[in-house]
Protein backbone atom coordinates (compact mmCIF):
# COMPACT_ATOMS: atom_id res chain seq x y z
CA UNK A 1 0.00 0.00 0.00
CA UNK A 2 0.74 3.63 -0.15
CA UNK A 3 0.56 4.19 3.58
CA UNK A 4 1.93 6.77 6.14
CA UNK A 5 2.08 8.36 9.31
CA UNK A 6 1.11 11.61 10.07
CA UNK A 7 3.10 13.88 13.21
CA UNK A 8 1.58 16.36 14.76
CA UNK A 9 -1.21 16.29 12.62
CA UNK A 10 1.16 16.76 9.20
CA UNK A 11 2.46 14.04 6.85
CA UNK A 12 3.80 11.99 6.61
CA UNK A 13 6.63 9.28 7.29
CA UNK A 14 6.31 7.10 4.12
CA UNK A 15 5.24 3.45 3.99
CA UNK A 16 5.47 2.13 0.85
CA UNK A 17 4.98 -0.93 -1.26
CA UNK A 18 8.14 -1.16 -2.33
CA UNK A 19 8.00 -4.02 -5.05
CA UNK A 20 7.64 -3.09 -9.02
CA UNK A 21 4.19 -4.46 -8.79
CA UNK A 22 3.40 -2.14 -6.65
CA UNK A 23 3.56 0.58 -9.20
CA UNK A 24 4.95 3.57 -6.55
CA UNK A 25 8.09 3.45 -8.19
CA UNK A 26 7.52 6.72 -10.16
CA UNK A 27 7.09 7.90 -6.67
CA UNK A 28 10.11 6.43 -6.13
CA UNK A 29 8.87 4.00 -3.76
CA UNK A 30 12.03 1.61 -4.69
CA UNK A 31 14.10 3.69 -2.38
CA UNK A 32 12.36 2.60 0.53
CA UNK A 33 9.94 3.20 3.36
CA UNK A 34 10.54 5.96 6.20
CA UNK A 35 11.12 9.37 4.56
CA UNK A 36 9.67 12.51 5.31
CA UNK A 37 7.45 12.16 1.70
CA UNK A 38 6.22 15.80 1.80
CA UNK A 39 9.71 17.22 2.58
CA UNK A 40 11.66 19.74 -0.95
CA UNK A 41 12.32 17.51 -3.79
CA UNK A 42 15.52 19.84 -4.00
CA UNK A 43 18.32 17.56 -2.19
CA UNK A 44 15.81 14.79 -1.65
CA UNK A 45 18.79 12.04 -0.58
CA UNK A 46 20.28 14.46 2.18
CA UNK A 47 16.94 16.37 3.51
CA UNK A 48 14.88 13.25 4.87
CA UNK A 49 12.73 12.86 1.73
CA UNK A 50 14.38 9.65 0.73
CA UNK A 51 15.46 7.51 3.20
CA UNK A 52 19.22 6.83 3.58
CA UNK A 53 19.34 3.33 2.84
CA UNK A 54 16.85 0.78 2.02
CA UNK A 55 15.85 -1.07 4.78
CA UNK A 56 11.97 -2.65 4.31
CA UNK A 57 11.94 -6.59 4.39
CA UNK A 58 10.26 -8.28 2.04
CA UNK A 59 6.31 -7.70 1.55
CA UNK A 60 3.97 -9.67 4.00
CA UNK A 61 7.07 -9.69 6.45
CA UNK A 62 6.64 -7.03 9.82
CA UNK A 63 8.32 -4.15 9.35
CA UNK A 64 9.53 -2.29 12.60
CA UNK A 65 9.86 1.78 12.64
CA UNK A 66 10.95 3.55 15.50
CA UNK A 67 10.75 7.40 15.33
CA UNK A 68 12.21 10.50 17.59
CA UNK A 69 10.79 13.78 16.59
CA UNK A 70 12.12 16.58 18.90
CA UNK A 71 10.69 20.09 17.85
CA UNK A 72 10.82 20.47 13.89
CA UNK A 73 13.70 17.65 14.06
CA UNK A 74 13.11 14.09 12.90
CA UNK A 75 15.26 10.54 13.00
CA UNK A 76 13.11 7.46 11.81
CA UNK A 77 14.84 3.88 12.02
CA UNK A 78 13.18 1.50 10.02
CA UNK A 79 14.12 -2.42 11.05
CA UNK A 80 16.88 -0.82 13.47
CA UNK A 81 18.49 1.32 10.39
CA UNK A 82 18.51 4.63 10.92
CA UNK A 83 16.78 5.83 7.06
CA UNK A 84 16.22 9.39 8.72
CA UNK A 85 18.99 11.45 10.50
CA UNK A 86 18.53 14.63 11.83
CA UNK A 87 16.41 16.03 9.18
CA UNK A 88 14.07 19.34 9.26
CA UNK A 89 10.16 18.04 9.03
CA UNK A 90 8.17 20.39 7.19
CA UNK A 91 4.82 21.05 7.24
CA UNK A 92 2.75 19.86 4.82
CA UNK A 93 -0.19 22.52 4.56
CA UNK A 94 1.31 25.60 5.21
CA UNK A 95 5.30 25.73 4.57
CA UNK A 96 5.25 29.24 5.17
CA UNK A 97 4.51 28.59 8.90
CA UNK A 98 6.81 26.49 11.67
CA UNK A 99 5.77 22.72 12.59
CA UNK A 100 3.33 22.70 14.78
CA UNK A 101 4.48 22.39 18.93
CA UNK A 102 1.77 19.64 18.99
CA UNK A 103 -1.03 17.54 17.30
CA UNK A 104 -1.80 14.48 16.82
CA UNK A 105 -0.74 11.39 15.05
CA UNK A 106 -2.31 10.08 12.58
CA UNK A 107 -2.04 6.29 10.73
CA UNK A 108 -2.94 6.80 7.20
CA UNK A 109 -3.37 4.56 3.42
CA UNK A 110 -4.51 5.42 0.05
CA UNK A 111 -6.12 2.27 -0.10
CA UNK A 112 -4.50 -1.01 -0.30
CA UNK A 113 -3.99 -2.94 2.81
CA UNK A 114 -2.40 -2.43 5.66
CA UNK A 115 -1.73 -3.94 9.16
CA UNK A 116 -0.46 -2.27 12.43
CA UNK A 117 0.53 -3.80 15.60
CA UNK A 118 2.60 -2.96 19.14
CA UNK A 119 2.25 0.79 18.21
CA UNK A 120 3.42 2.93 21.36
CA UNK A 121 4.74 6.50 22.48
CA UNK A 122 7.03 8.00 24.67
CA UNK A 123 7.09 11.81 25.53
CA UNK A 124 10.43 13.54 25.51
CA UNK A 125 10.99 15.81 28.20
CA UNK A 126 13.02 19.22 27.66
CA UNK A 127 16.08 17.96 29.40
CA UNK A 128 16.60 14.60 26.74
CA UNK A 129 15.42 16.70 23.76
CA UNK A 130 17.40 19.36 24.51
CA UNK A 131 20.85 16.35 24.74
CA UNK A 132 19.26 14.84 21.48
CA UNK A 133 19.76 18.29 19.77
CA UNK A 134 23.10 18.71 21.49
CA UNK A 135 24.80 15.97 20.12
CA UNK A 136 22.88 15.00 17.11
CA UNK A 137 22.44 18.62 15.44
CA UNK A 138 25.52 20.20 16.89
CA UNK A 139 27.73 17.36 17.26
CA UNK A 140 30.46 17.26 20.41
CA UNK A 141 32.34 20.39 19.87
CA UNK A 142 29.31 22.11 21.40
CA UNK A 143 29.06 22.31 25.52
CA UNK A 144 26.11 23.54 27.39
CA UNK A 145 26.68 26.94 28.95
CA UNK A 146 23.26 26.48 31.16
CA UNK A 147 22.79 23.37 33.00
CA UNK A 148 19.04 23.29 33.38
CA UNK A 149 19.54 22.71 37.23
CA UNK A 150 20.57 26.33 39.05
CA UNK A 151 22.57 29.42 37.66
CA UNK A 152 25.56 28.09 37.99
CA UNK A 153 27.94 29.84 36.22
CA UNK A 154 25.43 32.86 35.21
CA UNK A 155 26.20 36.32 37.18
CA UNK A 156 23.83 39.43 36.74
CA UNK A 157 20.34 40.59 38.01
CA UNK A 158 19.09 36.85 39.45
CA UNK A 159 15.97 38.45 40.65
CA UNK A 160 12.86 37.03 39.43
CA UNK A 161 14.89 33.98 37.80
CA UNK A 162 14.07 30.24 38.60
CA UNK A 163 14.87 27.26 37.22
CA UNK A 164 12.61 24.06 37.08
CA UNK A 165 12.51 20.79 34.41
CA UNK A 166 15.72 22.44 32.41
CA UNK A 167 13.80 25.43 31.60
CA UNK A 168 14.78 28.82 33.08
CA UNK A 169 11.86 30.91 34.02
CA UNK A 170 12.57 34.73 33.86
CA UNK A 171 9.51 36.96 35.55
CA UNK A 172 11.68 40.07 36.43
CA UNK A 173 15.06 41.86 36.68
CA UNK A 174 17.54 42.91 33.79
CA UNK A 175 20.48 41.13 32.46
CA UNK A 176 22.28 37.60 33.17
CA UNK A 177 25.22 36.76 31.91
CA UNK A 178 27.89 34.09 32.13
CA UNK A 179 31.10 34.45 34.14
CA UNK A 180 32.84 32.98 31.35
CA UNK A 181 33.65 35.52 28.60
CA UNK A 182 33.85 34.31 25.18
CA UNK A 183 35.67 35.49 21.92
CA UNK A 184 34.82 33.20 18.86
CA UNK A 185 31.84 31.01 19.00
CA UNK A 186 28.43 29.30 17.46
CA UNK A 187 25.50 29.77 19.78
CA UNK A 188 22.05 28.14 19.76
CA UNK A 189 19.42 28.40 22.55
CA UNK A 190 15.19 27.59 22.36
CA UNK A 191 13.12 30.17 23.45
């Protein structure tokens, strides 16, 4: 079948019949199941559209796909490959706006059959999501500078500042900054 699986409410993660016979291939359904199907054409082996490697079994066989999708962010391993690494996940409807924070998800065909089993979810908290896009996105050259815990480190106006679940909640007062100064540097931070 044609199948998928919506996130958040936008598609998809591709499931495909991936035979001859199964006449996707102009859809290029003989590269494999588990890429981001609505993602650009443009760079379509490196962007998450196709999937890295081939990596369905055979059809009637069960196919396992495990997914992490951490803000706009998405791995998918299909049969413990990884087909997905790191890639943006557009939205569907409207590209002109950001992936939705939430929504639901969504187990979709265009007809043909189907079968699902052992389907289950996980939340992410902000702490592992934020370590996912540490070392994934950013690789090990990049070190935290806040450590989700206290403000260790930070110096400044610490009035009105608290910090719960990795998340640093700022109600009043100026300026923070860290004791460390820095000349050089790439910088990324969620707000």
């Amino acid at each position: 079948a044609d199948s998928g699986i919506y996130l958040r409410g936008s598609p998809q993660i591709q499931i495909w019949d991936t035979t001859e016979a199964g006449g996707k291939w102009k859809l290029e359904a003989n590269k494999g199941s588990g890429g981001l199907y609505n993602n650009p054409k443009e760079n379509a082996d490196t962007n998450g559209k196709n999937p890295l490697v081939y990596a369905d079994k055979p059809l009637g066989e069960w196919n396992a796909l495990r997914i992490r999708h951490v803000g706009d962010r998405m791995w998918v391993w299909l049969n413990g490959q990884l087909v997905v690494d790191n890639a943006v996940f557009h939205p569907f409807f409207d590209k002109s706006k950001p992936m939705p924070a939430t929504g639901p998800i969504h187990l979709q065909t265009h007809g043909g059959e189907i079968r699902w089993r052992n389907v289950f979810i996980r939340e992410i908290g902000a702490e592992e999501a934020n370590i996912y896009l540490r070392s994934d996105e950013f690789g090990s050259e990049y070190e935290p500078i806040f450590n989700g815990r206290n403000l260790d480190g930070w110096m400044g106006d610490l009035k009105g500042k608290a910090v719960s679940d990795g998340i640093l909640h700022w109600t009043d007062g100026d300026n923070i900054y860290t004791n460390q100064e820095f000349a050089d540097f790439a910088f990324r931070f969620e707000f």
